[in-house]
N, C-alpha and C. Protein backbone atom coordinates (compact mmCIF):
# COMPACT_ATOMS: atom_id res chain seq x y z
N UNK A 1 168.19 49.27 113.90
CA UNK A 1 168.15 50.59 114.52
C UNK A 1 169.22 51.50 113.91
N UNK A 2 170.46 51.08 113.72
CA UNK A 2 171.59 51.46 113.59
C UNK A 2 171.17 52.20 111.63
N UNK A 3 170.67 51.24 110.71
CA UNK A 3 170.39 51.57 109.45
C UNK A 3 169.86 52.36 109.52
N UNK A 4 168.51 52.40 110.36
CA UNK A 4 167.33 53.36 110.52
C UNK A 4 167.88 55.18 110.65
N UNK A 5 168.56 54.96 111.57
CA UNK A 5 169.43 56.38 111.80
C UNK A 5 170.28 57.02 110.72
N UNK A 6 170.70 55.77 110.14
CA UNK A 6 171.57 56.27 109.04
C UNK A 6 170.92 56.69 108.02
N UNK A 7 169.81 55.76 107.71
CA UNK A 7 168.67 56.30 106.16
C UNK A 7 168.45 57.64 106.91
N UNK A 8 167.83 57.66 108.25
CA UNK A 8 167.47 59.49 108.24
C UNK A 8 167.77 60.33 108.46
N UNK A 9 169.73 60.10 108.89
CA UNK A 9 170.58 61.55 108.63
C UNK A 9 171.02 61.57 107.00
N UNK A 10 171.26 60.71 105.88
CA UNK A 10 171.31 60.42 104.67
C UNK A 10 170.05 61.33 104.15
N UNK A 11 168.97 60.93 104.33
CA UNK A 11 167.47 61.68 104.10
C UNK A 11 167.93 63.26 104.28
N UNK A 12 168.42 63.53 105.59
CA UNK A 12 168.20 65.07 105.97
C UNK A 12 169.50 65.65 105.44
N UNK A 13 170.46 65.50 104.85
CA UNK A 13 171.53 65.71 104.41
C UNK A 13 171.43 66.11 102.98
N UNK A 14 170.33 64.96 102.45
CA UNK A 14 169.81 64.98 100.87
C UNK A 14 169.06 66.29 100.61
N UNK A 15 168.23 66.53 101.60
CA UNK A 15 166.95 67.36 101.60
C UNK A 15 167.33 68.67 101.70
N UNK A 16 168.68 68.42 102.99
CA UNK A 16 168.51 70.38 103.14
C UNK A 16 169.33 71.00 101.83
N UNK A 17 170.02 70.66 100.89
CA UNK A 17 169.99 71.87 100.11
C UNK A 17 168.66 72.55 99.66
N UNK A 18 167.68 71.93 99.79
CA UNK A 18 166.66 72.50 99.13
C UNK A 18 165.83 73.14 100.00
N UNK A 19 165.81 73.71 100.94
CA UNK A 19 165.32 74.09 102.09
C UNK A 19 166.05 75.36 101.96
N UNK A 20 167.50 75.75 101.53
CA UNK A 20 167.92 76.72 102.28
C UNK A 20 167.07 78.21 101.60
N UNK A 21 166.63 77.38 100.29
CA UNK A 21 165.75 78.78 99.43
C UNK A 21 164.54 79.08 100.50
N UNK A 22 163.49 78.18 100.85
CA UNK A 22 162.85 77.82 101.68
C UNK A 22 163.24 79.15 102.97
N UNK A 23 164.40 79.30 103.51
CA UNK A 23 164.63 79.50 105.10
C UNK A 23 164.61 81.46 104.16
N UNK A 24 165.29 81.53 103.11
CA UNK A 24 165.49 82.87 102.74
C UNK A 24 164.53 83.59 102.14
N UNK A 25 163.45 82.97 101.88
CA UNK A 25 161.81 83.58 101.61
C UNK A 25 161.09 83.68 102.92
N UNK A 26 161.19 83.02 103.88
CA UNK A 26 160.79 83.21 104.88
C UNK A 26 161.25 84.67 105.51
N UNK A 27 162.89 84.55 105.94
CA UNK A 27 163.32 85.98 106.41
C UNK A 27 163.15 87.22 105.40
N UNK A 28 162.57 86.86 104.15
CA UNK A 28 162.49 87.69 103.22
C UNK A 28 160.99 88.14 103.80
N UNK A 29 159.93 87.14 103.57
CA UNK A 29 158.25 87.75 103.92
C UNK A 29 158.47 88.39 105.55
N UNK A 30 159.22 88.03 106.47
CA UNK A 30 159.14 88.43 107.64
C UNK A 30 160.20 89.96 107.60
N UNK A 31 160.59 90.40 107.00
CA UNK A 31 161.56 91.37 107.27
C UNK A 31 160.31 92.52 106.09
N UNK A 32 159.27 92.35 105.22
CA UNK A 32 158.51 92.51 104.39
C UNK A 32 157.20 92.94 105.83
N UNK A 33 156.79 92.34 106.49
CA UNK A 33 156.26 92.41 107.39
C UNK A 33 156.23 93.04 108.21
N UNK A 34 157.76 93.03 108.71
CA UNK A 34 158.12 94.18 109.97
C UNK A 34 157.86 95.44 109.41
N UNK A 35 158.01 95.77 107.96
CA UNK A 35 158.46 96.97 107.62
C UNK A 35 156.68 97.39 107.29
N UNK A 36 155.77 96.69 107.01
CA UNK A 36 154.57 96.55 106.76
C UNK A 36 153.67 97.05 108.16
N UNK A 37 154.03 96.74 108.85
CA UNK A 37 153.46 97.22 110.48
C UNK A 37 154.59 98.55 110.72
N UNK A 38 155.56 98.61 111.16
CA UNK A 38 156.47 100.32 111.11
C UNK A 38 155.72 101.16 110.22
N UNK A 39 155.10 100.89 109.24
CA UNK A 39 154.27 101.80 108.01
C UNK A 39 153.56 102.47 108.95
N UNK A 40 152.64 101.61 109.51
CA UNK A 40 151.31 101.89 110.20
C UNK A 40 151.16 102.61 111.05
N UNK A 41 152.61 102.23 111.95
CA UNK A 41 152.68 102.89 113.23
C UNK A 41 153.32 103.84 112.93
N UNK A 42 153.37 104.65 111.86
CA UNK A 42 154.18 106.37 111.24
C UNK A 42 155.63 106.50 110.89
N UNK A 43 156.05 105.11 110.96
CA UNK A 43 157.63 105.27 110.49
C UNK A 43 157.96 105.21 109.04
N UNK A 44 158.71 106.05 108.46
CA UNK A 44 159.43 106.46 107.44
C UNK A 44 160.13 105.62 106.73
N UNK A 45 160.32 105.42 105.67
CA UNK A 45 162.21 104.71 105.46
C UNK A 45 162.40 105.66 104.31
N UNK A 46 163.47 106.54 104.45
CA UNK A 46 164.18 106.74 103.02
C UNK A 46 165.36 105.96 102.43
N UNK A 47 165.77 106.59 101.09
CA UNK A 47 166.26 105.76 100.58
C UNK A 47 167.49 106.32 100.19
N UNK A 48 168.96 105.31 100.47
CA UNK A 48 170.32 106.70 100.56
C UNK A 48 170.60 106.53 99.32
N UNK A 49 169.53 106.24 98.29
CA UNK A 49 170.06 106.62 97.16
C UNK A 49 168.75 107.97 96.28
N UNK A 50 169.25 109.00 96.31
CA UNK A 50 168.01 110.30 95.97
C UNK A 50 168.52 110.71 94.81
N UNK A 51 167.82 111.23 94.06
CA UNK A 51 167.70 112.55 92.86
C UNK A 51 168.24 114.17 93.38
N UNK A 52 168.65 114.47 93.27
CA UNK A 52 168.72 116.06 93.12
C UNK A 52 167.58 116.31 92.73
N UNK A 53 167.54 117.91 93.51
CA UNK A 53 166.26 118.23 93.03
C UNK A 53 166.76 119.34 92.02
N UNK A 54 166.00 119.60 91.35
CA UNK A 54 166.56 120.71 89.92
C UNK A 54 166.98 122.36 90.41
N UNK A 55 166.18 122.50 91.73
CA UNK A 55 167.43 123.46 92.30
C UNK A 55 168.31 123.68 92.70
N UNK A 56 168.76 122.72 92.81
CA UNK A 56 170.20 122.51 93.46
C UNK A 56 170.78 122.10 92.05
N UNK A 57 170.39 121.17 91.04
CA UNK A 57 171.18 121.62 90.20
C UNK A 57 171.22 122.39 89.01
N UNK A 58 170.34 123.35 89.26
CA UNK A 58 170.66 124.51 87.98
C UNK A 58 171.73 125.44 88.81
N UNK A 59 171.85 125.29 89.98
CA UNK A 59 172.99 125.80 91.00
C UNK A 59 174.21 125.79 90.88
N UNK A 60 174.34 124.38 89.83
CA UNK A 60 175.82 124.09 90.13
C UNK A 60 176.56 124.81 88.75
């Protein structure tokens, strides 16, 4: 019993580095998603990085 436990915290110890890519594609497609439905329902996102527009700078 005692081995048994040990092979399968040894097992899960081995395994999760490779999972953690795994956990960050997930919150990646789900945060991809949220923003995929907000579309629908009329919400916006800008972006705080913009262009000037050429009137403002033949202004300067």
């Amino acid at each position: 019993m005692k081995n048994k436990h040990l092979f399968g915290l040894s097992v899960l110890f081995a395994v999760l580095p490779f999972l953690t890519g795994c956990w960050m594609a997930v919150a990646a497609g789900a945060g991809a998603y949220g923003g995929y439905k907000m579309k629908e329902k009329g919400y916006t996102v800008q972006s705080p990085i913009t262009k000037k527009k050429n009137s403002e700078k033949e202004s300067d």
